[in-house]
Protein backbone atom coordinates (compact mmCIF):
# COMPACT_ATOMS: atom_id res chain seq x y z
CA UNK A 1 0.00 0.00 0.00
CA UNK A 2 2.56 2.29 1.20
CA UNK A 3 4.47 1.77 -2.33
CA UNK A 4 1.13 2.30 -4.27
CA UNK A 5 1.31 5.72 -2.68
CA UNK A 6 4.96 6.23 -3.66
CA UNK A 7 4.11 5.60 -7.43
CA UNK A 8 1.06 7.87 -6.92
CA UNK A 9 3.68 10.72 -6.53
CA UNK A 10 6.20 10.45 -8.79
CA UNK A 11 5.00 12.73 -12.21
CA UNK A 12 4.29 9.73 -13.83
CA UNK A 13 1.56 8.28 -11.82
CA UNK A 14 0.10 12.12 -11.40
CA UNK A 15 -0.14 12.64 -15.16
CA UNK A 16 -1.92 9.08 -15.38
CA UNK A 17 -4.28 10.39 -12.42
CA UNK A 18 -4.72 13.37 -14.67
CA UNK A 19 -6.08 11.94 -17.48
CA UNK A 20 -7.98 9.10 -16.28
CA UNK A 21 -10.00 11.98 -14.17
CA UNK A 22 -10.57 13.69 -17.53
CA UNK A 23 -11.19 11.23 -19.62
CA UNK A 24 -13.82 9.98 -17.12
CA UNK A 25 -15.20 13.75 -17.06
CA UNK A 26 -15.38 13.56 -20.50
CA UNK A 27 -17.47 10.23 -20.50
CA UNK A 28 -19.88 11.17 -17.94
CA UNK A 29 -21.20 14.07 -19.68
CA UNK A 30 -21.73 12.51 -23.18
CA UNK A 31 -23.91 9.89 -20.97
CA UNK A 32 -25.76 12.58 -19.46
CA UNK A 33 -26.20 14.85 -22.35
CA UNK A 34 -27.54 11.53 -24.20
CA UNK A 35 -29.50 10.87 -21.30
CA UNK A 36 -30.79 14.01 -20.95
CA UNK A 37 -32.34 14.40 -24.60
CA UNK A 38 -33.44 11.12 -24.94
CA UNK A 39 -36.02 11.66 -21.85
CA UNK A 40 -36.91 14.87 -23.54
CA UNK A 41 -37.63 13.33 -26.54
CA UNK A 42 -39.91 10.41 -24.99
CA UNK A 43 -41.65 13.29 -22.64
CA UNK A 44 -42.62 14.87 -26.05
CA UNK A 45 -43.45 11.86 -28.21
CA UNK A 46 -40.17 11.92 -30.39
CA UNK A 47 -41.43 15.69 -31.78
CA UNK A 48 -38.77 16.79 -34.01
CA UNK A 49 -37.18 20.31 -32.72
CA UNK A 50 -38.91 22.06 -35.70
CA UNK A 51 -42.38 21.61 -34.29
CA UNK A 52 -40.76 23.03 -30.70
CA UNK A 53 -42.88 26.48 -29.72
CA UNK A 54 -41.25 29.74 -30.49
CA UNK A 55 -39.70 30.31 -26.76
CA UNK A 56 -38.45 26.18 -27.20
CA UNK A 57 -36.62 26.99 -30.31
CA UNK A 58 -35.19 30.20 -28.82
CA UNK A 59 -34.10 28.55 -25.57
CA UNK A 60 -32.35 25.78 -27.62
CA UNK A 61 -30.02 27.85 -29.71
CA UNK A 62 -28.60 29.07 -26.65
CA UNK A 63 -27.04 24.90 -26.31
CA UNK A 64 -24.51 23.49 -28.13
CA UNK A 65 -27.31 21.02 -29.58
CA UNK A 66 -29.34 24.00 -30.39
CA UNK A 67 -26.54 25.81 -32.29
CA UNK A 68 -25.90 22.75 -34.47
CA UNK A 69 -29.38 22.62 -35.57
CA UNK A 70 -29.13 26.22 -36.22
CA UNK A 71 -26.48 25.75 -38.38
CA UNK A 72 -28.18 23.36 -40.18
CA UNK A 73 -31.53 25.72 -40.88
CA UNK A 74 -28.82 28.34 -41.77
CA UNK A 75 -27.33 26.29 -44.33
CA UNK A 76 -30.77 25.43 -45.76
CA UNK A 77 -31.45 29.02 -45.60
CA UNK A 78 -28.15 29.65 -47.77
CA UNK A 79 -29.10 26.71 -50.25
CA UNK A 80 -31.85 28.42 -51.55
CA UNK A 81 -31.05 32.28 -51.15
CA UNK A 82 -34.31 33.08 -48.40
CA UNK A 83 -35.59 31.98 -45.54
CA UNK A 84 -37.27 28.55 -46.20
CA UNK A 85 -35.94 25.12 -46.20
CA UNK A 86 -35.83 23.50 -49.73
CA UNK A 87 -38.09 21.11 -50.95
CA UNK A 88 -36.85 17.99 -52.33
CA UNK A 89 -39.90 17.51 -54.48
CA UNK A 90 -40.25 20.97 -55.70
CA UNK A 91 -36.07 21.70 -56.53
CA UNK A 92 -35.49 18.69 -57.68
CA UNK A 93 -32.41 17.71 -55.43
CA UNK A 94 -31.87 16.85 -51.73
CA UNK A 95 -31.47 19.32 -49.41
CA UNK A 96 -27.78 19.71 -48.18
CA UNK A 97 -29.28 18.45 -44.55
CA UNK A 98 -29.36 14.66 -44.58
CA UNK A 99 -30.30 14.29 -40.34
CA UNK A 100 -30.72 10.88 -39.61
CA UNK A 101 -33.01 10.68 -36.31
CA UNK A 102 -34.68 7.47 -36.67
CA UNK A 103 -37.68 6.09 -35.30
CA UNK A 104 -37.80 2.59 -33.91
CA UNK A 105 -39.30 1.08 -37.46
CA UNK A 106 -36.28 2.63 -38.95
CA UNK A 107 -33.86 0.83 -36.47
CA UNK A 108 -35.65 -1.99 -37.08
CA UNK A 109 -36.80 -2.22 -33.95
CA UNK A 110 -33.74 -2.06 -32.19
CA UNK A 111 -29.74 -1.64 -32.34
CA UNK A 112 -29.67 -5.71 -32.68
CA UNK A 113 -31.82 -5.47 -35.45
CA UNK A 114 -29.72 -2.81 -36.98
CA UNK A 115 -26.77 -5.00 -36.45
CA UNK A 116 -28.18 -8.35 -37.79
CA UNK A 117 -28.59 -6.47 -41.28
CA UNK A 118 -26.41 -7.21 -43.66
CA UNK A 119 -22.74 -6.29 -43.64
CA UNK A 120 -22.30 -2.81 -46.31
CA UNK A 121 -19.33 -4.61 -47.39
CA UNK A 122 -21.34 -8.12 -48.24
CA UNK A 123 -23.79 -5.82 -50.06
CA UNK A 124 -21.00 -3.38 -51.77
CA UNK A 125 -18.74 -6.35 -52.55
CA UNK A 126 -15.43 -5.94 -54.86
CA UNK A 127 -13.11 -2.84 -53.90
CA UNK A 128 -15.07 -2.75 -50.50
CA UNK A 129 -14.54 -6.47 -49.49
CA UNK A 130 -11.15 -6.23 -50.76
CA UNK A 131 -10.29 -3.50 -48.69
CA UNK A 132 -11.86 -5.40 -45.87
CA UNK A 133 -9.91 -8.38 -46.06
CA UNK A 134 -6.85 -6.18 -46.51
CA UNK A 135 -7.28 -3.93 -42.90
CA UNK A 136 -9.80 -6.98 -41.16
CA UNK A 137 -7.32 -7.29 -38.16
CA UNK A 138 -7.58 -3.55 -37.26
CA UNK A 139 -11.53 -3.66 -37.27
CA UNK A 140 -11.45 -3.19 -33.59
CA UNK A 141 -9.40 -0.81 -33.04
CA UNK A 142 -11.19 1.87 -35.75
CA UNK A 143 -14.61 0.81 -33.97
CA UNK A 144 -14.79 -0.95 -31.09
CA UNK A 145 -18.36 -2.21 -31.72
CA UNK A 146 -17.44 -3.24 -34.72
CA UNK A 147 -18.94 -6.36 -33.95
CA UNK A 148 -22.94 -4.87 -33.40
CA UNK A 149 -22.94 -3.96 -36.88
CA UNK A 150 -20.57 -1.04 -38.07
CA UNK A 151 -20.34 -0.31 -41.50
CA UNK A 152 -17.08 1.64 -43.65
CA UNK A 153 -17.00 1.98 -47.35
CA UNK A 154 -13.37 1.33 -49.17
CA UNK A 155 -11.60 4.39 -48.26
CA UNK A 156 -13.29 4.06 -44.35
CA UNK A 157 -11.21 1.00 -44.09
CA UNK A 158 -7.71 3.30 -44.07
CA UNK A 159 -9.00 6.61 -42.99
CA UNK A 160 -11.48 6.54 -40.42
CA UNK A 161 -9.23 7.45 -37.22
CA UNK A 162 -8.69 4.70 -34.36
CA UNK A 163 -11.06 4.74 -31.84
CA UNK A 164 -8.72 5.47 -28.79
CA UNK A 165 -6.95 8.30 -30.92
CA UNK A 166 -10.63 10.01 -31.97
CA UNK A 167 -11.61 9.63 -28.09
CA UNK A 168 -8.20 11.58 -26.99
CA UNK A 169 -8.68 14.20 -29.67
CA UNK A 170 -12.37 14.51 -28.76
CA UNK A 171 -11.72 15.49 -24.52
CA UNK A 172 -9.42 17.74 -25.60
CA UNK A 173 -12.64 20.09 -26.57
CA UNK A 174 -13.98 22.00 -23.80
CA UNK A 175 -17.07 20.40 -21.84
CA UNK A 176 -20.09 21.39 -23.86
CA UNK A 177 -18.51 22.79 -26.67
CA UNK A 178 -20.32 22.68 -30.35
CA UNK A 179 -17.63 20.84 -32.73
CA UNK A 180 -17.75 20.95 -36.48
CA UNK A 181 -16.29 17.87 -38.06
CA UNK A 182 -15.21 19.03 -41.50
CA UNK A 183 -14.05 16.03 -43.34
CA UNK A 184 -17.00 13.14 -41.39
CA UNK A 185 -16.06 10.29 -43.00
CA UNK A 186 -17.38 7.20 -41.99
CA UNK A 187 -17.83 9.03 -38.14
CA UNK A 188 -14.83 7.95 -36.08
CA UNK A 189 -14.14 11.45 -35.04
CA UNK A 190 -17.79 12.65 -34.80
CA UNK A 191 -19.42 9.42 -32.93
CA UNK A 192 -16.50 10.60 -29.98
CA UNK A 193 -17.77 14.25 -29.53
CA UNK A 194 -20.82 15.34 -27.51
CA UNK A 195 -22.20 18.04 -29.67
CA UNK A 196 -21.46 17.46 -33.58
CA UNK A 197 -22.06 18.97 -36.74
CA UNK A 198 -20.46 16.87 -39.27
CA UNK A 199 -19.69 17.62 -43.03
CA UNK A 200 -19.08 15.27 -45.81
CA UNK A 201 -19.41 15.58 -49.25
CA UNK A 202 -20.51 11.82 -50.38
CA UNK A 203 -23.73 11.13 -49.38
CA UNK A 204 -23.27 7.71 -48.90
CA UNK A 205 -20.39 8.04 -46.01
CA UNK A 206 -23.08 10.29 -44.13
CA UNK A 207 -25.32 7.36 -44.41
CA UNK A 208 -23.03 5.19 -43.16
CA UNK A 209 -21.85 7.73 -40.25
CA UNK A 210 -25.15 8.18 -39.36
CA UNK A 211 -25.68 4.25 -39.34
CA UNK A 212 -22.80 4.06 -36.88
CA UNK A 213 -23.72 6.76 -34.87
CA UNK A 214 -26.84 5.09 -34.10
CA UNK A 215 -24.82 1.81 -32.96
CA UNK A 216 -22.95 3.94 -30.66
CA UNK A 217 -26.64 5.11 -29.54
CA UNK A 218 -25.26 9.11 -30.43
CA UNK A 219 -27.50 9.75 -33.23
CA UNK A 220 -29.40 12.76 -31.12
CA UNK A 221 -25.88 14.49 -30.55
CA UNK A 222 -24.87 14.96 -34.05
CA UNK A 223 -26.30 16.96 -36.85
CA UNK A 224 -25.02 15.66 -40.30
CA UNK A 225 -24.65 17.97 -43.59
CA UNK A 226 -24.03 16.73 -46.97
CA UNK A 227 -22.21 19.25 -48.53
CA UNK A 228 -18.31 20.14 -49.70
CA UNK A 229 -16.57 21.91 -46.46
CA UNK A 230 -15.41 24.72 -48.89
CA UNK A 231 -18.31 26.17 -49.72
CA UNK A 232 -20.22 25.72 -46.76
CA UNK A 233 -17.75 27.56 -44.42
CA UNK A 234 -18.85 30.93 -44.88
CA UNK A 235 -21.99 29.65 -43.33
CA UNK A 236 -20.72 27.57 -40.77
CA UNK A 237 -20.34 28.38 -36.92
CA UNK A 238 -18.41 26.02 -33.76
CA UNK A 239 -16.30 26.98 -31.09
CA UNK A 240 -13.75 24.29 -32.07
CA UNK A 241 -13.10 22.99 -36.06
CA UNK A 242 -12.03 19.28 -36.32
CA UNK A 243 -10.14 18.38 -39.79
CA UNK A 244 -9.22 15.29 -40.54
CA UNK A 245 -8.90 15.93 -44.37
CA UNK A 246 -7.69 12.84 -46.81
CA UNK A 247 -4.39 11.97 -47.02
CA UNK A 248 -4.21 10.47 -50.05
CA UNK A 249 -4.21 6.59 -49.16
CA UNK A 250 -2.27 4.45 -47.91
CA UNK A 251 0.43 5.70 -50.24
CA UNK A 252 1.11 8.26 -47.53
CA UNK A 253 3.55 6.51 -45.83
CA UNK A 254 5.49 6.11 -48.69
CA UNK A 255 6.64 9.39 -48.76
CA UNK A 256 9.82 10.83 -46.90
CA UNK A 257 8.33 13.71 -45.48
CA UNK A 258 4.56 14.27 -45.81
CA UNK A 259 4.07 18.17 -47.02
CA UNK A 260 0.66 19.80 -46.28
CA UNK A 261 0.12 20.97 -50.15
CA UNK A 262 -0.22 16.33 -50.11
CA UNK A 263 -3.38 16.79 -48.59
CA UNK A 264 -6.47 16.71 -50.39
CA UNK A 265 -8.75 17.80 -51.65
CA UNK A 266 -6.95 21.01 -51.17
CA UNK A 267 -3.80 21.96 -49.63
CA UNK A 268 -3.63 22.75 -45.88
CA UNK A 269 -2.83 25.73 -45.99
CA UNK A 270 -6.23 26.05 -47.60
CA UNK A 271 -7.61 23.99 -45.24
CA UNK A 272 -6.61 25.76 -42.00
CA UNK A 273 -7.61 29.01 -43.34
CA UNK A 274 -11.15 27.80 -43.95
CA UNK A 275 -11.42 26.76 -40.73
CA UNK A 276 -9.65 28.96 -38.88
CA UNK A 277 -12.93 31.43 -40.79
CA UNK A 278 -14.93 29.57 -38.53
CA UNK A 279 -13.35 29.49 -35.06
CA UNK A 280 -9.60 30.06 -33.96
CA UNK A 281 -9.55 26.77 -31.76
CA UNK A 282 -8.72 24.17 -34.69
CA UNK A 283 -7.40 20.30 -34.05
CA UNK A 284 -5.95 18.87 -37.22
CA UNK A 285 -5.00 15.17 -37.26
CA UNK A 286 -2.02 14.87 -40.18
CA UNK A 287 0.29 11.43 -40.97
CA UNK A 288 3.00 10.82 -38.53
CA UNK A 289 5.30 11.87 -41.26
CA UNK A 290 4.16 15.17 -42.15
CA UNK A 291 6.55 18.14 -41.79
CA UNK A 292 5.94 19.54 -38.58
CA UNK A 293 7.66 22.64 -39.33
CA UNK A 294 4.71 23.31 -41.66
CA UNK A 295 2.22 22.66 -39.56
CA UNK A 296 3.96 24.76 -37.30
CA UNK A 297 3.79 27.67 -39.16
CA UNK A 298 -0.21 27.60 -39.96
CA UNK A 299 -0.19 29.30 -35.79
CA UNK A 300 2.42 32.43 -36.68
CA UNK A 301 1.19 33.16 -40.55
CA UNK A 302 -2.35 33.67 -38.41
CA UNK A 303 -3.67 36.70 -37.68
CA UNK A 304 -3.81 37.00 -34.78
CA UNK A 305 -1.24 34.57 -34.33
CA UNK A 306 -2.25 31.29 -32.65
CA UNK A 307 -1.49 28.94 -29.96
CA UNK A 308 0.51 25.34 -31.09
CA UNK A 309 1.12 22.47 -29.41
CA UNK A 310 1.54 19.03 -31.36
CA UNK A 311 1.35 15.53 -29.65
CA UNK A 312 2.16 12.30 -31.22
CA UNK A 313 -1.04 9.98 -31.58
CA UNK A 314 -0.77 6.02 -30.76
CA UNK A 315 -2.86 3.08 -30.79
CA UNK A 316 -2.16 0.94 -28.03
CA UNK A 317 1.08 0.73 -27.03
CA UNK A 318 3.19 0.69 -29.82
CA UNK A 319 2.00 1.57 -33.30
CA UNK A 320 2.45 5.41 -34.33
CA UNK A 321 -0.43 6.33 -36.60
CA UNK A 322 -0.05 10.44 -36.64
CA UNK A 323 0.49 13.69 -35.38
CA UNK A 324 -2.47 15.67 -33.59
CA UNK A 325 -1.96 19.62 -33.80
CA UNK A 326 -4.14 21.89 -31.32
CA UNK A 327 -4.57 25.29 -32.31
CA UNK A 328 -5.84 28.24 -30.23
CA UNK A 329 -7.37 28.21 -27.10
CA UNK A 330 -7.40 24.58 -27.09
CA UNK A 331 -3.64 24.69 -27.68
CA UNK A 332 -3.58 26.52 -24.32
CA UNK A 333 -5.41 23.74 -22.50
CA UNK A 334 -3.02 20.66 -23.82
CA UNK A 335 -0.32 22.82 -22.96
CA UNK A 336 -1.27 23.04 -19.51
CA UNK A 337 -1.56 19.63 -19.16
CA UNK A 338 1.73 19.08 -20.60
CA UNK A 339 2.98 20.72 -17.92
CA UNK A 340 2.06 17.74 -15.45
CA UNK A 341 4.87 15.89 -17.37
CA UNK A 342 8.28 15.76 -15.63
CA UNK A 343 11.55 16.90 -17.81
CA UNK A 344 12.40 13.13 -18.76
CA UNK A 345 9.12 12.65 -20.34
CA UNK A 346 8.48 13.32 -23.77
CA UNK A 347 7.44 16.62 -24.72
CA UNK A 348 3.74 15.27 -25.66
CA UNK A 349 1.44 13.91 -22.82
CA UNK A 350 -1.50 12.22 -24.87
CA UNK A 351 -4.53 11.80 -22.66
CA UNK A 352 -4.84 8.23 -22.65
CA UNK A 353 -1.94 6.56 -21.04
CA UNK A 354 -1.76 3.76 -22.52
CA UNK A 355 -1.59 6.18 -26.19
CA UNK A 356 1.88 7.07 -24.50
CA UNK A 357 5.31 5.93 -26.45
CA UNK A 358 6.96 3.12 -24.41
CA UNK A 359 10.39 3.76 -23.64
């Protein structure tokens, strides 16, 4: 007992009782925020928010849930050039808003009937099962429920971020926060955050990052938009931006060094400025080869000039997968807890402990 203590105190074991207490924090409130609007939505019969009175709606754009469907309206708004929400049958196309709130004869019933459909990949076949087989043995690790029924398309297989990584990224944002996911994906990043709006151009990731969300059972804390980032930025309000932009494949790791004007579909340079349009507290996830140097100097060619601190991102123990930058005000925060670290650490402290380089 009395060497238990000992441990306790040397930085190590401090920066481990750090981030277990956050990462715990951070857990807590996504179950009570999902908690919390699920009861509201059985008190009210599953009403969608657009039915809500006038003093309802008002009260919920004042939350980080309300804000992300007010984003959402806004973008309708801007879709059309005035004040109503398009109509599918009248324009012709579908409306850059593809929410996915399902009832339970959508779910089928239930999240095991949802799972006992059949496998996107089975359907999909070729490139998708190919890819499959290829990255099978990592299934796990990019969703841990893999098993109940997750679903990736091709390029999900090799880009969706790890599950422990997207988690660490994710309690880095402060408690409550509204995040904007700019490049969605498949949803590794946005299933991890409380309050989400996530952008992705292909409609048919959105489906299947809306089908996953609902397997993680966070389909009320996320508002997905079909749209291209780019032009939907102007539009586009968070308190922290999350980009996770393509790398280019696998072929990534081929390369030396890994420049930002690699990353697609435009450079990230491009990228960051886009975002940083939106709010100046930006987390970019890049290969673990990129040139940090560059990435460094997206903070100073800011105006004003921003907060940086970089952290190298594992999963488990041992495999490096990429750098995570922090920008801004959240830069700030990771610094501080950086500063738990004793001088014979590394100069990163990832949340997780166990995301932690062994020496």
């Amino acid at each position: 007992m009395a060497r238990a203590r000992a441990v306790s105190r040397t930085p190590r074991g401090r920066a481990r009782a750090a981030a277990f207490l956050t990462r715990s924090c951070h857990r807590l409130l996504r179950f009570l925020a999902t908690r919390c609007l699920r009861r509201r939505r059985a008190s009210t019969g599953g009403s969608s928010p657009s039915v809500q009175p006038p003093l309802a709606r008002a009260y919920s754009i004042s939350t980080p849930r309300g804000r992300g469907a007010e984003v959402a309206r806004a973008l309708r708004r801007a879709s059309t050039g005035d004040g109503d929400d398009p109509s599918p049958s009248a324009s012709g196309q579908q409306p850059p808003l593809t929410r996915r709130v399902p009832g339970a004869e959508e779910a089928g019933g239930s999240r095991a009937a949802v799972a006992a459909q059949p496998r996107h990949e089975e359907q999909q076949g070729g490139e998708d099962a190919a890819v499959a087989g290829k990255y099978w043995a990592q299934r796990r690790s990019l969703f841990s429920l893999y098993d109940r029924g997750v679903r990736m398309d091709a390029e999900g297989w090799y880009s969706a971020t790890p599950e422990a990584i997207a988690a660490t990224q994710a309690a880095r944002a402060p408690p409550g926060s509204l995040v904007l996911d700019a490049f969605a994906g498949v949803g590794g990043n946005s299933i991890q955050g409380c309050y989400v709006v996530a952008v992705e151009i292909d409609p048919r990731k959105v489906e299947l990052a809306a089908h996953n969300a609902r397997i993680y059972g966070v389909e009320d804390m996320i508002e997905f938009v079909v749209g291209d980032f780019f032009h939907l930025a102007p539009f586009l309000k968070a308190d922290l931006v999350f980009l996770s932009p393509p790398w280019g494949g696998p072929s990534y790791s081929q390369a030396q060094v890994y420049t930002l004007d690699m990353l697609k579909p435009k450079d990230g340079y491009a990228t960051f400025q886009a975002a940083q349009e939106i709010s100046p507290n930006i987390i970019m996830f890049l290969p673990r080869n990129v040139d940090i140097s560059q990435v460094e100097q997206l903070s100073w060619l800011s105006s004003p000039l921003l907060d940086f601190v970089s952290e190298e991102s594992y999963v488990g123990h041992k495999y490096f997968k990429g750098i995570t930058a922090y920008f801004g005000g959240v830069a700030q925060e990771v610094h501080k807890q950086q500063q738990i670290s004793s001088q014979d650490l590394d100069t990163y402290l990832p949340l997780n402990p166990c995301l932690r380089k062994e020496k």
